[in-house]
Protein backbone atom coordinates (compact mmCIF):
# COMPACT_ATOMS: atom_id res chain seq x y z
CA UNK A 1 -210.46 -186.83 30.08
CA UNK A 2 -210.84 -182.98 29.11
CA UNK A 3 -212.48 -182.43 26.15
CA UNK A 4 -212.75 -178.73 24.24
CA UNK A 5 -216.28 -177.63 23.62
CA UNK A 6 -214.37 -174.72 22.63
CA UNK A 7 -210.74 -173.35 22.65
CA UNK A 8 -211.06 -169.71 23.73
CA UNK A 9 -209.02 -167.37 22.16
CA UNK A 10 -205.36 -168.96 22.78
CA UNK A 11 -205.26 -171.27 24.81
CA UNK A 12 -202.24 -173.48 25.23
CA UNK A 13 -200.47 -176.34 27.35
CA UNK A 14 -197.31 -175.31 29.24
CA UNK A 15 -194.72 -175.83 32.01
CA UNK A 16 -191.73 -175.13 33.46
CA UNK A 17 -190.04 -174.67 29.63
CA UNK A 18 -187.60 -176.44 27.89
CA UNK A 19 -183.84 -175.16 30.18
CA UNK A 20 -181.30 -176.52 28.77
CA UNK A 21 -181.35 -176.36 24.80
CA UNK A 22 -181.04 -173.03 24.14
CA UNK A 23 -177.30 -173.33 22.18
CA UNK A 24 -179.54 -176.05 19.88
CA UNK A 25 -181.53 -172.83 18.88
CA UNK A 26 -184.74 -174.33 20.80
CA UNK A 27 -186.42 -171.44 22.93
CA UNK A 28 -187.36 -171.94 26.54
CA UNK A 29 -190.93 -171.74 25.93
CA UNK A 30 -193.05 -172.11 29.25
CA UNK A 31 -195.50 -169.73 30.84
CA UNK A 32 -195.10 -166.10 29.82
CA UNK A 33 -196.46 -165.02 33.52
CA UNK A 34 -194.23 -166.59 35.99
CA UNK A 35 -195.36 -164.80 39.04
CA UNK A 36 -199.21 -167.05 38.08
CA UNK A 37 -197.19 -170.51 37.39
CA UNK A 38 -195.78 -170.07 40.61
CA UNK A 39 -199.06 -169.51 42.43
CA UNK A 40 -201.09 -172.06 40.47
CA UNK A 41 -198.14 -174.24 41.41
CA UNK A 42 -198.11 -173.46 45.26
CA UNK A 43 -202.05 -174.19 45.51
CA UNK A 44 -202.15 -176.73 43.96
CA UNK A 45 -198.62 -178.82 44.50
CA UNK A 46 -198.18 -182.33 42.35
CA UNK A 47 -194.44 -183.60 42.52
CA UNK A 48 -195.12 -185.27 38.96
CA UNK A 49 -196.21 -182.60 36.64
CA UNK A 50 -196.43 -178.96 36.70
CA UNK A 51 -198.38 -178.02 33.52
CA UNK A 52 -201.51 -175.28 33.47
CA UNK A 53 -203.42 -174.77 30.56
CA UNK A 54 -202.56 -170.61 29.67
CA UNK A 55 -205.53 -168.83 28.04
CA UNK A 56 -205.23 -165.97 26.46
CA UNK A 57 -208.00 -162.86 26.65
CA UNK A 58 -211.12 -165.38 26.28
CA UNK A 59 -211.15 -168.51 28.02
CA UNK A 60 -212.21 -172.49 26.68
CA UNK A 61 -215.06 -174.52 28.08
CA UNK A 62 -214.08 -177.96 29.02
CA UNK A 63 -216.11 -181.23 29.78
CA UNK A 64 -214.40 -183.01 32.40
CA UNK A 65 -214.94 -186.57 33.17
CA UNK A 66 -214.31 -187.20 36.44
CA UNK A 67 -213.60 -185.40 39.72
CA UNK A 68 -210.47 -183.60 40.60
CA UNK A 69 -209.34 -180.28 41.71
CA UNK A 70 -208.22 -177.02 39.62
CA UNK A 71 -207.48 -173.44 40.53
CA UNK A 72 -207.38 -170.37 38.35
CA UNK A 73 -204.32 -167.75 38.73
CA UNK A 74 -202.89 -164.26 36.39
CA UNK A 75 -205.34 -162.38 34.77
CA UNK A 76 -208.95 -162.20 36.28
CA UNK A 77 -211.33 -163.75 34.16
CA UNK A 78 -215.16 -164.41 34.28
CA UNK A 79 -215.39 -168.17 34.86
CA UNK A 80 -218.48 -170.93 35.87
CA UNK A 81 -218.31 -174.40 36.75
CA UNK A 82 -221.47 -175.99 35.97
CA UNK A 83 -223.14 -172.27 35.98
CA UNK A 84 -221.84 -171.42 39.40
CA UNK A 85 -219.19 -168.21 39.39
CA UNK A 86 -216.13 -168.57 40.52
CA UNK A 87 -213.28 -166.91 41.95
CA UNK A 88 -209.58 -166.34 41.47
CA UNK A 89 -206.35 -168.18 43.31
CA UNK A 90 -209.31 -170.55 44.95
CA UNK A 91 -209.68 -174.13 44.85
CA UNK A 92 -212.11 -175.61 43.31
CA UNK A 93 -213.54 -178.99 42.59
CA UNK A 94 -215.19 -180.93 39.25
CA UNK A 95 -217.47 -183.83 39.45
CA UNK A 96 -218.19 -186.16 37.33
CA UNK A 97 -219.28 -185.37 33.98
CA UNK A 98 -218.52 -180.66 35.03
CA UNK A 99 -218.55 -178.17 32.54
CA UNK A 100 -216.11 -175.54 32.89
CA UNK A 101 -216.69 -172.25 31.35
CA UNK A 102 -213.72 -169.48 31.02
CA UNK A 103 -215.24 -166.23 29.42
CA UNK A 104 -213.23 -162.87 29.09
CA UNK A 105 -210.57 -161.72 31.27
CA UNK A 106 -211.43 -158.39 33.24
CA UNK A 107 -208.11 -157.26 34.16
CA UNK A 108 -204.78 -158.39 32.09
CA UNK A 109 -204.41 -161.00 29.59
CA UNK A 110 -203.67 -164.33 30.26
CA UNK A 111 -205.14 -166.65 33.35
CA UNK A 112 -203.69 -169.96 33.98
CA UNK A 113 -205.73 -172.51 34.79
CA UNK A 114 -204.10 -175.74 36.76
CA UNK A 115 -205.66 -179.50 37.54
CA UNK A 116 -204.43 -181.49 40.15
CA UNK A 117 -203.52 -184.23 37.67
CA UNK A 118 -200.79 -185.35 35.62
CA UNK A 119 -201.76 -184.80 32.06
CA UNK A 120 -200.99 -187.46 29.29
CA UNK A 121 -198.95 -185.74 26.83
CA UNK A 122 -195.41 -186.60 25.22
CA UNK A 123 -192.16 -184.77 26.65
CA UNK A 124 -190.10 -182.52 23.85
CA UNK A 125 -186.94 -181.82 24.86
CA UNK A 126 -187.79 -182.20 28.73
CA UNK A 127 -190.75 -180.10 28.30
CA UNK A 128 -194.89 -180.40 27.54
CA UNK A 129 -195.25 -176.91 26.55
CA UNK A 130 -196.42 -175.99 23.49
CA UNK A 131 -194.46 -174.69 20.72
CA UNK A 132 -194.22 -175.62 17.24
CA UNK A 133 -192.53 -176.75 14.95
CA UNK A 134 -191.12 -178.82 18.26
CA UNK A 135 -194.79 -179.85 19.11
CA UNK A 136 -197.68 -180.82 16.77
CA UNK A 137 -200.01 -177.40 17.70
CA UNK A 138 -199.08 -174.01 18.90
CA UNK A 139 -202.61 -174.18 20.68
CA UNK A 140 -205.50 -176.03 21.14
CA UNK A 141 -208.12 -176.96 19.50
CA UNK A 142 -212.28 -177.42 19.74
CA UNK A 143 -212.96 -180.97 19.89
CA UNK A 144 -209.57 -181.58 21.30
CA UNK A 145 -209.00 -184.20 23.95
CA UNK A 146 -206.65 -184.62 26.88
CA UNK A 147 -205.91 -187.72 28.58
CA UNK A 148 -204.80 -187.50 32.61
CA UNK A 149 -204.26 -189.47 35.86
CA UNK A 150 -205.34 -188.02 39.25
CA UNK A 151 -203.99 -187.71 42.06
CA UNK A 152 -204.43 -190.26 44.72
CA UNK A 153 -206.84 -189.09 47.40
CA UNK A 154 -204.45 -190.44 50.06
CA UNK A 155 -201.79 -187.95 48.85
CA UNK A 156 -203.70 -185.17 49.16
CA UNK A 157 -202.87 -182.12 51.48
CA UNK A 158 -205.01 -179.09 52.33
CA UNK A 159 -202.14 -176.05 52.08
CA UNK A 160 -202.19 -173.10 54.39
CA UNK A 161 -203.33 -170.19 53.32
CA UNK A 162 -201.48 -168.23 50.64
CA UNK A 163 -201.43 -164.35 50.60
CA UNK A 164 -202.06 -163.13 46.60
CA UNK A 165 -201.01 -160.07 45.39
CA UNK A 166 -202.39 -159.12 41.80
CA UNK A 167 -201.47 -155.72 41.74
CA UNK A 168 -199.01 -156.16 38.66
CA UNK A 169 -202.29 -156.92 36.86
CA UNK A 170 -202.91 -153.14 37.31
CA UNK A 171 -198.85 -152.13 37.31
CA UNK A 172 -198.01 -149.96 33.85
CA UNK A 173 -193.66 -149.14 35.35
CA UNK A 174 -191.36 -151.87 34.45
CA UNK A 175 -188.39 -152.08 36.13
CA UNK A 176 -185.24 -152.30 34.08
CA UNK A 177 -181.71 -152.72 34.45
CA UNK A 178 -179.48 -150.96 31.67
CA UNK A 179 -178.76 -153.41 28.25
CA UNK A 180 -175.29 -154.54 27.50
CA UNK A 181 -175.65 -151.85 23.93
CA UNK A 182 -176.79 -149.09 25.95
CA UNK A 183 -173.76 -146.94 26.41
CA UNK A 184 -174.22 -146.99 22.39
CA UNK A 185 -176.92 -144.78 22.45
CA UNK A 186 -176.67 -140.76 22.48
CA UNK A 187 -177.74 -139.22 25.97
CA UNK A 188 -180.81 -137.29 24.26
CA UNK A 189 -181.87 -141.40 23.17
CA UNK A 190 -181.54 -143.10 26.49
CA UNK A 191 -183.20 -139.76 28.26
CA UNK A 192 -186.26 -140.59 25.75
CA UNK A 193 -186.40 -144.36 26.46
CA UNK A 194 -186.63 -143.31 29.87
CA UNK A 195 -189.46 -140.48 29.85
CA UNK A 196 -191.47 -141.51 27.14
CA UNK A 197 -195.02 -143.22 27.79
CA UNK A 198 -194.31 -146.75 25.45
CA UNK A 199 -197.71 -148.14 23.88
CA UNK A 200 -198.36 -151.91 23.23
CA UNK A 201 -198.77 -151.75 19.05
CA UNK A 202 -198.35 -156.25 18.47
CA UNK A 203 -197.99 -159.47 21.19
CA UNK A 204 -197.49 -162.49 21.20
CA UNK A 205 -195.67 -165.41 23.11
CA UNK A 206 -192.83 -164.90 21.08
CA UNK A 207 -192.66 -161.05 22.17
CA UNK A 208 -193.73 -157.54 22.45
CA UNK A 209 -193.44 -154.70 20.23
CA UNK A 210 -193.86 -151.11 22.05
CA UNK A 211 -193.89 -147.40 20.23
CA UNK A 212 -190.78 -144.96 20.35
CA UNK A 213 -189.76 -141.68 19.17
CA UNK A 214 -186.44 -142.92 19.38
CA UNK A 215 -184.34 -142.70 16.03
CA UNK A 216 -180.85 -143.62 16.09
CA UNK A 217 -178.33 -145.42 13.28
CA UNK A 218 -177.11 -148.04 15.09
CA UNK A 219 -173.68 -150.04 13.46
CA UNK A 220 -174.24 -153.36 12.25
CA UNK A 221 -173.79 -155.71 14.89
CA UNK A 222 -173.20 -159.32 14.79
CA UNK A 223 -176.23 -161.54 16.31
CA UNK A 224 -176.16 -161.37 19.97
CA UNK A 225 -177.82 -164.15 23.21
CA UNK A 226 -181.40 -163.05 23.62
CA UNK A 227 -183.03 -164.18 26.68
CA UNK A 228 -186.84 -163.11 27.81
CA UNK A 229 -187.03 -159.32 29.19
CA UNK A 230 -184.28 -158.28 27.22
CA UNK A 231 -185.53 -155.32 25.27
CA UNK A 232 -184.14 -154.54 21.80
CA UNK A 233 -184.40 -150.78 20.08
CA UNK A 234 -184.79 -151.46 16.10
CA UNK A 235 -183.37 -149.22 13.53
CA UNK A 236 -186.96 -147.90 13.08
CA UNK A 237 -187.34 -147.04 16.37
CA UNK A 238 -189.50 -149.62 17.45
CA UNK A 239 -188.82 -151.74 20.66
CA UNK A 240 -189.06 -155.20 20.73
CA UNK A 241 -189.35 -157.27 24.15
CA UNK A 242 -188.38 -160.78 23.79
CA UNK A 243 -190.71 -163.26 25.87
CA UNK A 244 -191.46 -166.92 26.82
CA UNK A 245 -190.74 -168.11 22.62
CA UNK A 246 -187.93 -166.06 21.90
CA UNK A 247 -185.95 -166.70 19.46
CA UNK A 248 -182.66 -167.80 20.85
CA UNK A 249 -180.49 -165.10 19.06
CA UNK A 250 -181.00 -161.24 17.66
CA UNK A 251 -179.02 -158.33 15.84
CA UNK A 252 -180.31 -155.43 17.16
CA UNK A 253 -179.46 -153.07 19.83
CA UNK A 254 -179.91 -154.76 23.11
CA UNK A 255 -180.60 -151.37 24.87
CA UNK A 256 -182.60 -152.67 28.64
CA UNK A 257 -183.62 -155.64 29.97
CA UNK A 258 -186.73 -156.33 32.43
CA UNK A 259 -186.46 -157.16 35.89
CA UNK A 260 -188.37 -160.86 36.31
CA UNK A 261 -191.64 -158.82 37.93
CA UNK A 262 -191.60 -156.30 35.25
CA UNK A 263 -191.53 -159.44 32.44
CA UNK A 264 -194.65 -160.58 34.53
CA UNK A 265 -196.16 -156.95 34.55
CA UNK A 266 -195.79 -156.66 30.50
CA UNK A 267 -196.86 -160.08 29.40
CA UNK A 268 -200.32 -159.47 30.87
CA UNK A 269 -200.75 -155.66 28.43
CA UNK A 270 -202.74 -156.52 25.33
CA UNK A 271 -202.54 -153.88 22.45
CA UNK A 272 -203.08 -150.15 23.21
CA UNK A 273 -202.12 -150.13 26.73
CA UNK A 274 -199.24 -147.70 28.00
CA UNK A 275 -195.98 -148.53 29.66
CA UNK A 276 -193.18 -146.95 31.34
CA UNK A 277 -189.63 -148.11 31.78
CA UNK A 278 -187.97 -147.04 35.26
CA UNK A 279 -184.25 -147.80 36.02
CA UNK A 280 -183.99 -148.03 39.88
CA UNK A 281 -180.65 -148.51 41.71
CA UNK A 282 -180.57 -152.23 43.37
């Protein structure tokens, strides 16, 4: 079992998303850094479950009853098991009866934190992740509880070495390809989009909204596919990045969308930080 002393600041259950379910208005959910899943995943391989716990600025402490193995990818976060420090993309090891402490991240936003187990928790459409109304809680709780199975020790494997690059933590260019409305917008607007420094004003997992000087009466346009990365210019001038909870459908201007990387570079910005979109030739 893994019980929360304490929650952290968001902390929530995900995996690969819910694919498939989009045209029934259900969003695709699942880790907002993909680049982490995928590393948490590669340490630390189980063929029955992919799930990591995502925690969001300030880590949860967890009581965990009985040995098994966990690793800690994305943002870089201060983090103890039983008052020793640990380190990022290593594996690690609980005993019976380990606390595990995750404090405040140092550099980005979210850190994803993966057991070598299979958790207990019900599938919604295909998918443990957390999003509500589809699942009970948007996050978890203190006091909250979480049933698993192990691993067999026969099954396990020691990996090769895996070389990390976290230099997206540090990134502030996101690479963009051109929206299907951008030919809409005047010259003197897309140059802007372009040149401007963008600041992080609101975040969340269902998206990101980032400052403009852009201003530009747009027709009224019927309600358009929206899919995470694509980034959407409001009437206001304000941007709006959809992410891992997007809604599955939008009206405005769909002006750029982010490369996969650059998705992975945004999503770890927390409010205040500047950004720059660059549109380089494949």
């Amino acid at each position: 079992m893994i019980q929360f002393i304490s929650s952290g600041f968001y902390t929530s259950i995900q995996d690969a998303g819910r694919l498939g379910f989009r045209h029934l208005g259900v969003p695709l959910s699942g880790p907002m850094d993909q680049t982490a899943f995928a590393l948490a995943n590669a340490l630390l391989p189980h063929p029955a479950d992919q799930c990591v716990f995502e925690c969001t600025m300030i880590g949860p402490t967890l009581k965990i009853t009985e040995a098994m193995r966990f690793v800690l990818t994305g943002a870089s976060i201060e983090a103890w098991l039983d008052n020793r420090p640990l380190k990022m993309n290593k594996v690690y090891q609980t005993t019976v009866g380990s606390e595990l402490k995750l404090g405040r991240v140092t550099q980005g936003l979210r850190t994803y934190l993966r057991f070598e187990a299979v958790l207990d928790l019900p599938l919604y459409f295909g998918s443990k992740s957390f999003f509500t109304p589809i699942t009970k809680q948007p996050r978890l709780q203190k006091g909250d509880k979480i049933m698993f199975r192990t691993r067999p020790e026969t099954l396990r494997q020691n990996n090769a070495s895996l070389r990390v690059d976290s230099s997206y933590l540090a990134a502030t260019e996101l690479a963009v390809d051109f929206g299907p409305d951008w030919e809409m917008l005047p010259t003197q607007a897309q140059v802007q989009l372009l040149t401007e420094v963008h600041t992080v004003e609101a975040q969340d997992r269902m998206g990101y909204q980032l400052s403009s000087s852009v201003r530009f009466n747009a027709p009224k346009l019927l309600s358009q596919l929206v899919l995470p990365g694509m980034v959407q210019l409001t009437p206001g001038g304000k941007l709006l990045v959809a992410t891992a909870d997007c809604q599955v459908t939008g009206g405005y201007l769909q002006v750029l969308q982010l490369t996969p990387k650059a998705l992975d570079v945004l999503v770890q910005k927390a409010e205040g930080e500047k950004l720059t979109f660059r549109n380089k030739p494949h």
